[in-house]
PDB file of N, CA and C in Angstrom:
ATOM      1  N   UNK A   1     107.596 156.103 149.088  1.00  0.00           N
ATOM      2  CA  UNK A   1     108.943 156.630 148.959  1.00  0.00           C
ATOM      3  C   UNK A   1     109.688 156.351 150.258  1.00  0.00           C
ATOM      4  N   UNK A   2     110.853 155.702 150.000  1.00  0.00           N
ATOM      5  CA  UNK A   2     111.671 155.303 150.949  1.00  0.00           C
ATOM      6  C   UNK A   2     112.817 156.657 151.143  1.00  0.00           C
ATOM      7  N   UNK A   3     113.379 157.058 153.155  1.00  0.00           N
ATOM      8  CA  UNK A   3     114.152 157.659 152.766  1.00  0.00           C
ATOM      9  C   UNK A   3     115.856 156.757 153.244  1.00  0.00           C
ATOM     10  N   UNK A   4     116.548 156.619 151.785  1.00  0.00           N
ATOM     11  CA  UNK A   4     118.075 156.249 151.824  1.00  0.00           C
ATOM     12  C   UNK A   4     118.840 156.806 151.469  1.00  0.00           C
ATOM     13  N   UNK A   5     120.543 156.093 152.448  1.00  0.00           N
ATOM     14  CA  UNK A   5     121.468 156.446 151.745  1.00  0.00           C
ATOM     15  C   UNK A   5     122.181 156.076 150.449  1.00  0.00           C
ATOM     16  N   UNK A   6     121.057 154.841 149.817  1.00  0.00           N
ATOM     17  CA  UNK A   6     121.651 154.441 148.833  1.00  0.00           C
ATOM     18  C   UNK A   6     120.975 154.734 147.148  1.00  0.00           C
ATOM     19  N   UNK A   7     121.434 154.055 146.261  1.00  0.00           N
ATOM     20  CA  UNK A   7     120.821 154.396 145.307  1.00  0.00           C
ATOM     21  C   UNK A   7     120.935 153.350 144.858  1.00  0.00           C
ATOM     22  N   UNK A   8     119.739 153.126 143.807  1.00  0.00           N
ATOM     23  CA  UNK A   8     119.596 151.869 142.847  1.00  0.00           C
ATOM     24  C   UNK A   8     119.236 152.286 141.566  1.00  0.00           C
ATOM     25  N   UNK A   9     120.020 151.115 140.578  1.00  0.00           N
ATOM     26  CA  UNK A   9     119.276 151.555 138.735  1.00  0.00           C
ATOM     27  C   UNK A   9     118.710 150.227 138.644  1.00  0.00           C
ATOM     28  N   UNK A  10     117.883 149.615 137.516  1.00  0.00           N
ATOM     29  CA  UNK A  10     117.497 148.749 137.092  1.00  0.00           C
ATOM     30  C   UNK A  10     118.217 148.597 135.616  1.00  0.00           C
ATOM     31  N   UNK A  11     119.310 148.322 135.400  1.00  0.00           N
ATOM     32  CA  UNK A  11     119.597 147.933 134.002  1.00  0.00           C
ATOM     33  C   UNK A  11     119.163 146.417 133.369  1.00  0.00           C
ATOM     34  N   UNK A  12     118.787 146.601 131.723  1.00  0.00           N
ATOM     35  CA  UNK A  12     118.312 146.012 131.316  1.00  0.00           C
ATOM     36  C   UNK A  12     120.207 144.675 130.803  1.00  0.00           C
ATOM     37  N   UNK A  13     119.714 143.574 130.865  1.00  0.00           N
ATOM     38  CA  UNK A  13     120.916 142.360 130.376  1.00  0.00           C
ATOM     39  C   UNK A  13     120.777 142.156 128.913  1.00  0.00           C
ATOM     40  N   UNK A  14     121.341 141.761 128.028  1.00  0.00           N
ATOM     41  CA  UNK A  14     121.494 141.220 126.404  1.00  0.00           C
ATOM     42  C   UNK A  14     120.363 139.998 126.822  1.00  0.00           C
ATOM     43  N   UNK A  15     120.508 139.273 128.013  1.00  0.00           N
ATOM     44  CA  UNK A  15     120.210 137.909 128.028  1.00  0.00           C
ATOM     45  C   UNK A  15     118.592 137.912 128.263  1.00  0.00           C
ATOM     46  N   UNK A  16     118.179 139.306 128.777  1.00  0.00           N
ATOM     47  CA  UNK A  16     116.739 139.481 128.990  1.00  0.00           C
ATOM     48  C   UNK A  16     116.616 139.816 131.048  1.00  0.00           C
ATOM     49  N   UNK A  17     117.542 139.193 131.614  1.00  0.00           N
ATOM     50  CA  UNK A  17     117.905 139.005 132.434  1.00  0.00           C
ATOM     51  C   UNK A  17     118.052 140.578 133.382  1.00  0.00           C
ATOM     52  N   UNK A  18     117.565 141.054 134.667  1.00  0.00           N
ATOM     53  CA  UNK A  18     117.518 142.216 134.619  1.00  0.00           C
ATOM     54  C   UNK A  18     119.417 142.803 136.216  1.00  0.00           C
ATOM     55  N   UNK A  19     119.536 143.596 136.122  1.00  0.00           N
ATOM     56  CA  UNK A  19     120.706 143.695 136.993  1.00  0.00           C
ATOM     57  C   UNK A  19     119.904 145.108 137.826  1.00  0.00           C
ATOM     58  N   UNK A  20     120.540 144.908 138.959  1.00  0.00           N
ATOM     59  CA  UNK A  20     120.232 145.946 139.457  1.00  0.00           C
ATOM     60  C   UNK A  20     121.805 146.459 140.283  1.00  0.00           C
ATOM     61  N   UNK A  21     122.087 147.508 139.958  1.00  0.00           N
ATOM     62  CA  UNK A  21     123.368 147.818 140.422  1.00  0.00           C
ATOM     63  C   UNK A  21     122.680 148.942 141.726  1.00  0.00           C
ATOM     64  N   UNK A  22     123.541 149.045 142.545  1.00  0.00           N
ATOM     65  CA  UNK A  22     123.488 149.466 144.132  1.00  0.00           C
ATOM     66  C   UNK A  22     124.746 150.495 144.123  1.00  0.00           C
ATOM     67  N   UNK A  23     124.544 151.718 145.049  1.00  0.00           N
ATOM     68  CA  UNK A  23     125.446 152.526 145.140  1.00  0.00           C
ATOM     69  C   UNK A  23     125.206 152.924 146.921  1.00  0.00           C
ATOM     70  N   UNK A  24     126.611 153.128 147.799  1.00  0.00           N
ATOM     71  CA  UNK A  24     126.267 153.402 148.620  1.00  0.00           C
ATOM     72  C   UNK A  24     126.521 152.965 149.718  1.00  0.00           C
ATOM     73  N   UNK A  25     125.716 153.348 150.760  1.00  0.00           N
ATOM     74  CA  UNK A  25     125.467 152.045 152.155  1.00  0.00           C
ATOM     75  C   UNK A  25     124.619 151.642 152.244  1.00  0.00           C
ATOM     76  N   UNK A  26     124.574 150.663 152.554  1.00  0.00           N
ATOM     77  CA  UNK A  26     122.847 149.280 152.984  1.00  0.00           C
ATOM     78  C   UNK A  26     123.258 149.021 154.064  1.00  0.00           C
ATOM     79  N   UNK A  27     122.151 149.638 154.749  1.00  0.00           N
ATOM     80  CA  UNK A  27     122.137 149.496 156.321  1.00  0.00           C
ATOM     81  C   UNK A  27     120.523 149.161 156.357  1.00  0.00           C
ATOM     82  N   UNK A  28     120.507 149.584 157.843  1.00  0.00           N
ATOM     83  CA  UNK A  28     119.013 149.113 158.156  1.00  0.00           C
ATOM     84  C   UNK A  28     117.964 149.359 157.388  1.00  0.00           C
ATOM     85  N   UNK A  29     118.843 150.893 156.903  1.00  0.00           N
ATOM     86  CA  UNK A  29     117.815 151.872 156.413  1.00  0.00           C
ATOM     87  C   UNK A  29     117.262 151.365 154.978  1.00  0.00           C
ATOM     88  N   UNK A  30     118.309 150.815 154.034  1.00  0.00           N
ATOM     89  CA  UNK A  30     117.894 149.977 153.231  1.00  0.00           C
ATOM     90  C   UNK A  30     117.772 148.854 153.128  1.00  0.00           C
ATOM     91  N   UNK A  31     117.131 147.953 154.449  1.00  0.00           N
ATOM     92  CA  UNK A  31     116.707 146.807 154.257  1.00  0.00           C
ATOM     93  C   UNK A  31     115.316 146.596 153.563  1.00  0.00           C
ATOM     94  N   UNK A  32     114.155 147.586 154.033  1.00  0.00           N
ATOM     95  CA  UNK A  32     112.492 147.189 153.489  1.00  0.00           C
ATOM     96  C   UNK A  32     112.927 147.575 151.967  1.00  0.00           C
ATOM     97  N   UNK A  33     113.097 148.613 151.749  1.00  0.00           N
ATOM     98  CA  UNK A  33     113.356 149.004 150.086  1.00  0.00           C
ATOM     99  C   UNK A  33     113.905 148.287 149.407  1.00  0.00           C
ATOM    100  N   UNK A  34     114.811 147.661 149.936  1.00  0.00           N
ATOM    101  CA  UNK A  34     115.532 146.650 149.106  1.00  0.00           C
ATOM    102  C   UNK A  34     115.077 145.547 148.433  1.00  0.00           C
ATOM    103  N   UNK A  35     114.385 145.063 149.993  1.00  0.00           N
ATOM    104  CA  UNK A  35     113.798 143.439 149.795  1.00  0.00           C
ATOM    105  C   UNK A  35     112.439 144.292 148.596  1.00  0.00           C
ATOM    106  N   UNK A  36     111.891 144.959 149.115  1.00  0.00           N
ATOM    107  CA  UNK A  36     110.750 145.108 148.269  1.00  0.00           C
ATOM    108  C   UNK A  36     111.213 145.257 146.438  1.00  0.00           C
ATOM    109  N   UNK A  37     112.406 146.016 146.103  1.00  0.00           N
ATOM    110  CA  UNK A  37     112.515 145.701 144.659  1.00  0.00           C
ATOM    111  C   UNK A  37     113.130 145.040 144.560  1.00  0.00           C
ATOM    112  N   UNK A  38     113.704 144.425 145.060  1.00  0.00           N
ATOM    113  CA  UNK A  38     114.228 142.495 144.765  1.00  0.00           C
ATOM    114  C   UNK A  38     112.833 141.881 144.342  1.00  0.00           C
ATOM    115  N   UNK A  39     112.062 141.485 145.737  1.00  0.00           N
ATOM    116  CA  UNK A  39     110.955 140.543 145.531  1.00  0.00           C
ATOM    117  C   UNK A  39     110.214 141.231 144.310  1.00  0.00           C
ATOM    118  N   UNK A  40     109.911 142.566 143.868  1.00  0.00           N
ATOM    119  CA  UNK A  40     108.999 142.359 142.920  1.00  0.00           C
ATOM    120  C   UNK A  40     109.468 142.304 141.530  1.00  0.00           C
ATOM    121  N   UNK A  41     110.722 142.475 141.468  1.00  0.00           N
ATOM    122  CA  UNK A  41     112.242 142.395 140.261  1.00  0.00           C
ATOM    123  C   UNK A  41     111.249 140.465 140.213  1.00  0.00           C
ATOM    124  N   UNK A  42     111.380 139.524 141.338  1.00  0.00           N
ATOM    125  CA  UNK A  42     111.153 138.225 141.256  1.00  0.00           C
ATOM    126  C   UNK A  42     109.510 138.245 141.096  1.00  0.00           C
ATOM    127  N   UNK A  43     109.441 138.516 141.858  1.00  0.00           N
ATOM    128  CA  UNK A  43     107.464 138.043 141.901  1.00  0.00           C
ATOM    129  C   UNK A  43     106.859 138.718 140.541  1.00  0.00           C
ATOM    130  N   UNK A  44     107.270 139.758 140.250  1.00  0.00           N
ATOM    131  CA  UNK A  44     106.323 140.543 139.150  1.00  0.00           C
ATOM    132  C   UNK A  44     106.762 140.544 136.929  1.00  0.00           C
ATOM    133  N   UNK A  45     107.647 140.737 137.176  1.00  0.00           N
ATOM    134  CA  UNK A  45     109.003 140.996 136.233  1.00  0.00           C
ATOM    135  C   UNK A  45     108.848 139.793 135.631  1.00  0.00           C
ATOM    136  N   UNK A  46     109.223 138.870 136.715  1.00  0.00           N
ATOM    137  CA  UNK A  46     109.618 137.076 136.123  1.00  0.00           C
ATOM    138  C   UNK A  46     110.913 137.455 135.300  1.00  0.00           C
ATOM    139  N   UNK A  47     111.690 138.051 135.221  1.00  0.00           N
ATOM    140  CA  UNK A  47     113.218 137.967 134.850  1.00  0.00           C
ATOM    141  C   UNK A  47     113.627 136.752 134.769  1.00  0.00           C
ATOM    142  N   UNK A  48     114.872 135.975 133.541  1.00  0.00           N
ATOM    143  CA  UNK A  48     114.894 135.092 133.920  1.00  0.00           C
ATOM    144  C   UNK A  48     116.505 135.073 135.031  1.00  0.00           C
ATOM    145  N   UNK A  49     116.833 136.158 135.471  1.00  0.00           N
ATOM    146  CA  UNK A  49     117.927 136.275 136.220  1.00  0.00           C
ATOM    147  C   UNK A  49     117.986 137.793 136.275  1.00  0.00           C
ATOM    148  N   UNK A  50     118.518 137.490 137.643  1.00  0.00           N
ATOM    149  CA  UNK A  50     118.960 139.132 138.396  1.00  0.00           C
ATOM    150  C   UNK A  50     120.348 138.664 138.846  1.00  0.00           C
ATOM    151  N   UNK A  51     121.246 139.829 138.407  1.00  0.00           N
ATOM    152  CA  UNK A  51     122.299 140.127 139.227  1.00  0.00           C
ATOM    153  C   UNK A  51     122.759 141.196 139.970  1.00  0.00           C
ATOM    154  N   UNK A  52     122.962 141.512 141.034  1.00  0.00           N
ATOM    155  CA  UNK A  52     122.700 142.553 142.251  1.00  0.00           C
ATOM    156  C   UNK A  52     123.920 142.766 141.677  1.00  0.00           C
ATOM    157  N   UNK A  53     124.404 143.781 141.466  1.00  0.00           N
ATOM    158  CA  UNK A  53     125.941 144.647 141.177  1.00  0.00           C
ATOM    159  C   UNK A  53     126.025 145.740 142.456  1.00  0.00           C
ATOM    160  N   UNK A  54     127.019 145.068 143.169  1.00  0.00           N
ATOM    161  CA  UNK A  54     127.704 145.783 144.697  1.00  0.00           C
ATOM    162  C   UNK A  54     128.820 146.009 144.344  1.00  0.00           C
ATOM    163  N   UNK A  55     129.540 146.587 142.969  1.00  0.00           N
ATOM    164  CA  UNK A  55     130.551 147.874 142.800  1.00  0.00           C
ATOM    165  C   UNK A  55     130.548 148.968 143.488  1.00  0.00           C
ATOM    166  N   UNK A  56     129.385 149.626 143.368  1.00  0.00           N
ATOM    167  CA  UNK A  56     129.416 150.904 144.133  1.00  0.00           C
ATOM    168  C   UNK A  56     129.168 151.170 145.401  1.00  0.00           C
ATOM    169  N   UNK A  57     128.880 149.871 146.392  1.00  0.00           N
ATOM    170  CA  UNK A  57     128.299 149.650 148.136  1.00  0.00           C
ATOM    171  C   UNK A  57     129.460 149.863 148.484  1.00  0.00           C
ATOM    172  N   UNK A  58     129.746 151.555 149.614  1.00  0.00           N
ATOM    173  CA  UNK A  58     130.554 151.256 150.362  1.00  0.00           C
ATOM    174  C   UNK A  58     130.735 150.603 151.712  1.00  0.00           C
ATOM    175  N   UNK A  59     129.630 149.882 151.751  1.00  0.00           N
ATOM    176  CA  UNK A  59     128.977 149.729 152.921  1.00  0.00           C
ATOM    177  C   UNK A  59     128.033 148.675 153.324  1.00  0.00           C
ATOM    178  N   UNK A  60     128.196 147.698 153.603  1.00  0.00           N
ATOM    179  CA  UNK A  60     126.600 146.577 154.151  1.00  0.00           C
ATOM    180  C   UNK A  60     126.620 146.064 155.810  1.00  0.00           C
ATOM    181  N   UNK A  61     125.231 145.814 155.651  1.00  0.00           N
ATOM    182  CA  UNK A  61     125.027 145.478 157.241  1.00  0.00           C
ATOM    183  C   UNK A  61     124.430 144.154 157.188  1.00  0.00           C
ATOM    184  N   UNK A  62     124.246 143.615 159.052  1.00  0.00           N
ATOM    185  CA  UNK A  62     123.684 142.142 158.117  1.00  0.00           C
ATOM    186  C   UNK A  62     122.035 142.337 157.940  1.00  0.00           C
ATOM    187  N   UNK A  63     121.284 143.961 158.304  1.00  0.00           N
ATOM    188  CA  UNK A  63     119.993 143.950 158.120  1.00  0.00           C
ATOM    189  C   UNK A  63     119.628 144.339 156.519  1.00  0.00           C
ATOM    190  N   UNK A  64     120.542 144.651 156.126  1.00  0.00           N
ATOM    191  CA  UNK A  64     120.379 144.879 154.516  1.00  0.00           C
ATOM    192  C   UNK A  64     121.099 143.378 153.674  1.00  0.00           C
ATOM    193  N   UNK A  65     122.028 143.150 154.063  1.00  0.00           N
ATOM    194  CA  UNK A  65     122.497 141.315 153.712  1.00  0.00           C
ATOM    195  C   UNK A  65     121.136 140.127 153.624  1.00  0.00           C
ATOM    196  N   UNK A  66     120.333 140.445 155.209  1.00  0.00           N
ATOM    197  CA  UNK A  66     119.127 139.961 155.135  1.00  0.00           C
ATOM    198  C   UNK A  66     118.284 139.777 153.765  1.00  0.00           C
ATOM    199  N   UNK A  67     117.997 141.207 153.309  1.00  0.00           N
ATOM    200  CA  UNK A  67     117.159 141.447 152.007  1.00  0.00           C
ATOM    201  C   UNK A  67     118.179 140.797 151.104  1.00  0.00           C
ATOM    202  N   UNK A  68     119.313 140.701 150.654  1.00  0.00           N
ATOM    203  CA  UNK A  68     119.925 140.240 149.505  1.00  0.00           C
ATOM    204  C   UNK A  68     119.538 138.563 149.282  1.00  0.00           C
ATOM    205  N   UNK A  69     119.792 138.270 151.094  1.00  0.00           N
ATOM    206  CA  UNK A  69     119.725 136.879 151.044  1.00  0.00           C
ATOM    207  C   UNK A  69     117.605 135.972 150.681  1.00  0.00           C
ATOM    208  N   UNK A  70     117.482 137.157 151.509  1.00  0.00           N
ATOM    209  CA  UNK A  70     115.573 136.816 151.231  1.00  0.00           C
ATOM    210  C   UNK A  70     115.542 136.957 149.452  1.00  0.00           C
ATOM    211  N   UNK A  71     115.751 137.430 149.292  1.00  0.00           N
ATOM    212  CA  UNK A  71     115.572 137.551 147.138  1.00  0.00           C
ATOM    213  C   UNK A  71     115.809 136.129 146.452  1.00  0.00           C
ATOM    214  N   UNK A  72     117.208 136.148 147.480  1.00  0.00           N
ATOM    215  CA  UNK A  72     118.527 134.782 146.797  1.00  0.00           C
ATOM    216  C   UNK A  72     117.151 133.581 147.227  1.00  0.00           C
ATOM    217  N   UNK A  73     116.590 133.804 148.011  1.00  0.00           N
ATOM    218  CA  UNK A  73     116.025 132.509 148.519  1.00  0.00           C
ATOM    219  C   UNK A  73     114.415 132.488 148.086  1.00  0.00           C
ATOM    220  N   UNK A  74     113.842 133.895 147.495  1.00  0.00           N
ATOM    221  CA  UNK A  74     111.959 133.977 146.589  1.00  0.00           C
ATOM    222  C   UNK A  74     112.820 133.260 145.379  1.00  0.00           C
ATOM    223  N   UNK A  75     114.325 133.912 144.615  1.00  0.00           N
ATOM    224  CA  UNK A  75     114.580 133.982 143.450  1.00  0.00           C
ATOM    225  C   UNK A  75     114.675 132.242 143.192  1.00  0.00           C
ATOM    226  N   UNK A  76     115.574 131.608 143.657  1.00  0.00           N
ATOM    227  CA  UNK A  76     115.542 129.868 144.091  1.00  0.00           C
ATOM    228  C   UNK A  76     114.301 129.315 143.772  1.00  0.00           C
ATOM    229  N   UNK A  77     113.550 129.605 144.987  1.00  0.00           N
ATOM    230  CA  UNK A  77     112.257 128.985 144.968  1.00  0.00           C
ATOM    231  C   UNK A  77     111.668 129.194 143.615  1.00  0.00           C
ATOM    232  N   UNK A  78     111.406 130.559 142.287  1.00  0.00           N
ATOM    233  CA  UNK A  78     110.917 130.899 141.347  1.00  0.00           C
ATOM    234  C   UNK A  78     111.608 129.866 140.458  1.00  0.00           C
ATOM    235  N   UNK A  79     112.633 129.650 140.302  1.00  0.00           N
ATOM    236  CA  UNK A  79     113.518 128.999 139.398  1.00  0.00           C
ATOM    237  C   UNK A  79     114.336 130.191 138.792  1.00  0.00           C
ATOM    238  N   UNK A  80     114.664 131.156 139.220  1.00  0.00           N
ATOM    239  CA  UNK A  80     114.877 132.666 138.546  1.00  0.00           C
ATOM    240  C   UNK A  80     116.398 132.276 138.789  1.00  0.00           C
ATOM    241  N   UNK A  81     117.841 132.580 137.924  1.00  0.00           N
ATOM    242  CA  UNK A  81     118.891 132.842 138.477  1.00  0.00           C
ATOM    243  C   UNK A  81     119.748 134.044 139.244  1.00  0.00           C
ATOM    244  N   UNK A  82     120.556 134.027 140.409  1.00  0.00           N
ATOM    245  CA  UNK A  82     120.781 135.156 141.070  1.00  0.00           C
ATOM    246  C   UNK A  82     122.024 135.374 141.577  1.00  0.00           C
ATOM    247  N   UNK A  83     122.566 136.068 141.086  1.00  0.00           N
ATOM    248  CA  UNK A  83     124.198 136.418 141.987  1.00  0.00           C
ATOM    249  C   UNK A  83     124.574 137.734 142.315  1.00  0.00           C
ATOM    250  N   UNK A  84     125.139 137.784 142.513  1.00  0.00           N
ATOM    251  CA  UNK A  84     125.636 138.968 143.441  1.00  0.00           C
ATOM    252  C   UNK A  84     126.969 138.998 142.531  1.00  0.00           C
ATOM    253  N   UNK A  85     127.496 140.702 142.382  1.00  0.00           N
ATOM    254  CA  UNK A  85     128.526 140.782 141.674  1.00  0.00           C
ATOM    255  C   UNK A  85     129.399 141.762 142.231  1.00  0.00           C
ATOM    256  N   UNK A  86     130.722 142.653 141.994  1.00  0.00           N
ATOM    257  CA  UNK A  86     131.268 143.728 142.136  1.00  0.00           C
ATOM    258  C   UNK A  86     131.752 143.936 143.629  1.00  0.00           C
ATOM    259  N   UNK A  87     131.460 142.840 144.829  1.00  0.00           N
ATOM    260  CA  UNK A  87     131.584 142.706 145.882  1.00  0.00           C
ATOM    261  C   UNK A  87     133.315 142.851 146.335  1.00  0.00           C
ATOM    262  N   UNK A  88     133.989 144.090 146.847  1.00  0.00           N
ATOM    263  CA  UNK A  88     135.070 144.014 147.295  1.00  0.00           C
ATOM    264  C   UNK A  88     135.180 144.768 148.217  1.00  0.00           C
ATOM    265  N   UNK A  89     136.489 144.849 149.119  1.00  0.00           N
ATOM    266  CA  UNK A  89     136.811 145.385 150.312  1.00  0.00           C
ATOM    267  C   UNK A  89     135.957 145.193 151.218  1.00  0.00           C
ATOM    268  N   UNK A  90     134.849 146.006 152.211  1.00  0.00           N
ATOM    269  CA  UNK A  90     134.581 145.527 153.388  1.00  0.00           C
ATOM    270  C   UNK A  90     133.197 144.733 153.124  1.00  0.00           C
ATOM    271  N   UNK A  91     132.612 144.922 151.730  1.00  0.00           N
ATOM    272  CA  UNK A  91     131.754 143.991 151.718  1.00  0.00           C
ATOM    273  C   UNK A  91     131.840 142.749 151.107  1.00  0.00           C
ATOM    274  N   UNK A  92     133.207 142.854 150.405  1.00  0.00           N
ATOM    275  CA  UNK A  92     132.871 141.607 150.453  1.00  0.00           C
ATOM    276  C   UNK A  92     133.413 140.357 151.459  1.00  0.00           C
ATOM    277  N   UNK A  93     134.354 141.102 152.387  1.00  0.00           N
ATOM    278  CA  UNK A  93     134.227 140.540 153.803  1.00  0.00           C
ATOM    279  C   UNK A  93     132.920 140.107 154.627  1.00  0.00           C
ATOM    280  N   UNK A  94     131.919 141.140 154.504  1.00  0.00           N
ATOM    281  CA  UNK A  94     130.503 140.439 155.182  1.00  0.00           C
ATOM    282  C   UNK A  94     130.035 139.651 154.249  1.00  0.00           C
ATOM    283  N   UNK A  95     130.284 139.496 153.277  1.00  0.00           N
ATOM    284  CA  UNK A  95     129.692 138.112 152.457  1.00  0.00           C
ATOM    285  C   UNK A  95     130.534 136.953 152.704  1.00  0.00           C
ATOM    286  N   UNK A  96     131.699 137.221 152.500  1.00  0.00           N
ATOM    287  CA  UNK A  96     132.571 136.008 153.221  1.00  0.00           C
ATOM    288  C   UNK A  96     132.249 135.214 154.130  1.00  0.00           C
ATOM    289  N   UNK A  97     131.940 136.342 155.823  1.00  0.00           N
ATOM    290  CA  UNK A  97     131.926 135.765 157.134  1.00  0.00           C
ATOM    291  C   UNK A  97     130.860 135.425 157.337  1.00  0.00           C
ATOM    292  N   UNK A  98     129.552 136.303 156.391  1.00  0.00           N
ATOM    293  CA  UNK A  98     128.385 135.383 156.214  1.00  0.00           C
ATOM    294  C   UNK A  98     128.088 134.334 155.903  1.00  0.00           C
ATOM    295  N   UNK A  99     129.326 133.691 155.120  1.00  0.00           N
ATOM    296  CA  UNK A  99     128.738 132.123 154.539  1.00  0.00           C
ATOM    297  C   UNK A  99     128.637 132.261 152.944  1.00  0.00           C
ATOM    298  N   UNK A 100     128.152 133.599 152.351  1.00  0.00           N
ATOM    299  CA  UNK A 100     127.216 133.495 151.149  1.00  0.00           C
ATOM    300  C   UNK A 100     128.320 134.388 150.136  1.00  0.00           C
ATOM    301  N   UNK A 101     129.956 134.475 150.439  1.00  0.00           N
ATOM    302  CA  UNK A 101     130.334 134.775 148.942  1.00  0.00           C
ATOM    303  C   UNK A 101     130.659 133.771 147.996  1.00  0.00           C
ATOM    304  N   UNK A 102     129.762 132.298 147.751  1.00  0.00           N
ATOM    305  CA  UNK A 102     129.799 132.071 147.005  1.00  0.00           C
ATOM    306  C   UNK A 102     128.706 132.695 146.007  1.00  0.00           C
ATOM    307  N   UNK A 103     127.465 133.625 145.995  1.00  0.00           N
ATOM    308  CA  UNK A 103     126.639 133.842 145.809  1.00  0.00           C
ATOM    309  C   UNK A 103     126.943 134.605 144.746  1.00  0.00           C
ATOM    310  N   UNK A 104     128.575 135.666 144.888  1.00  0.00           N
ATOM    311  CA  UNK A 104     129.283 136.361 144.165  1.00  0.00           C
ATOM    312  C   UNK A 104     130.159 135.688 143.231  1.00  0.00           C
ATOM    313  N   UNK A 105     130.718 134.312 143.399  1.00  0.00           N
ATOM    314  CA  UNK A 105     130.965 133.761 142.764  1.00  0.00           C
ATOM    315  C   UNK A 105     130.540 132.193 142.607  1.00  0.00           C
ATOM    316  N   UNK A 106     129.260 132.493 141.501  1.00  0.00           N
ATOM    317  CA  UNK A 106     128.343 131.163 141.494  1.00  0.00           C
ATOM    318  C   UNK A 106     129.484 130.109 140.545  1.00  0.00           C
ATOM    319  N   UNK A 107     129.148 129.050 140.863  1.00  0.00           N
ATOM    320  CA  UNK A 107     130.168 127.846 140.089  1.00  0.00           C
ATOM    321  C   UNK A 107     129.496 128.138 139.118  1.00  0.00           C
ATOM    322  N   UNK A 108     130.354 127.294 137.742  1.00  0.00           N
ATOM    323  CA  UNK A 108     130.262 127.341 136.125  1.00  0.00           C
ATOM    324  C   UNK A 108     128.856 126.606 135.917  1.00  0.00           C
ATOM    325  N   UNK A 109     128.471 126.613 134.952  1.00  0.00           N
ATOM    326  CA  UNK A 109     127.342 125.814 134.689  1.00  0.00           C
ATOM    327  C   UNK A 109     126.015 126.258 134.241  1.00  0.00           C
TER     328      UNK A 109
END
């Protein structure tokens, strides 16, 4: 048991595909927790896609960005698909200046 300020659901997709929506702040504090149900959402699950839903983050750091980006990069390597969704105001500025809001908005295809 991790202790955070954030909260997570696991909703199930039509497509089979699993989402995990985020509420909160992701800070340091939710960097290990994070990465850990990301990677096993990828390693265990085999989903054939996750989408991280950051509607409800009032808040990210780049030690919790870290874990989003480590997933983005097990999920790749798996062949699994992965985006990031719901990203506005100050986070989705740190995805911006990070490099990685295209991640939130993956091209068509």
């Amino acid at each position: 048991m991790h202790d955070t300020d954030y909260a997570t659901t696991w909703l199930p997709d039509p497509t089979g595909a699993a989402v995990l929506r985020l509420g909160g702040e992701l800070d340091i504090n939710a960097r290990d927790p994070l990465a850990e149900d990301l990677l096993a959402a990828i390693r265990e699950r085999r989903y054939p896609g996750i989408t991280v839903d950051l509607t409800d983050v009032a808040f990210i750091d780049s030690e919790a960005l870290s874990s989003l980006l480590l997933a983005y990069s097990a999920a790749r390597d798996a062949g699994i698909a992965y985006r990031l969704t719901g990203a506005t105001g100050v986070v989705q500025r740190v995805l911006k200046v990070a490099g990685v809001l295209d991640l939130a908005h993956p091209p068509a295809g």
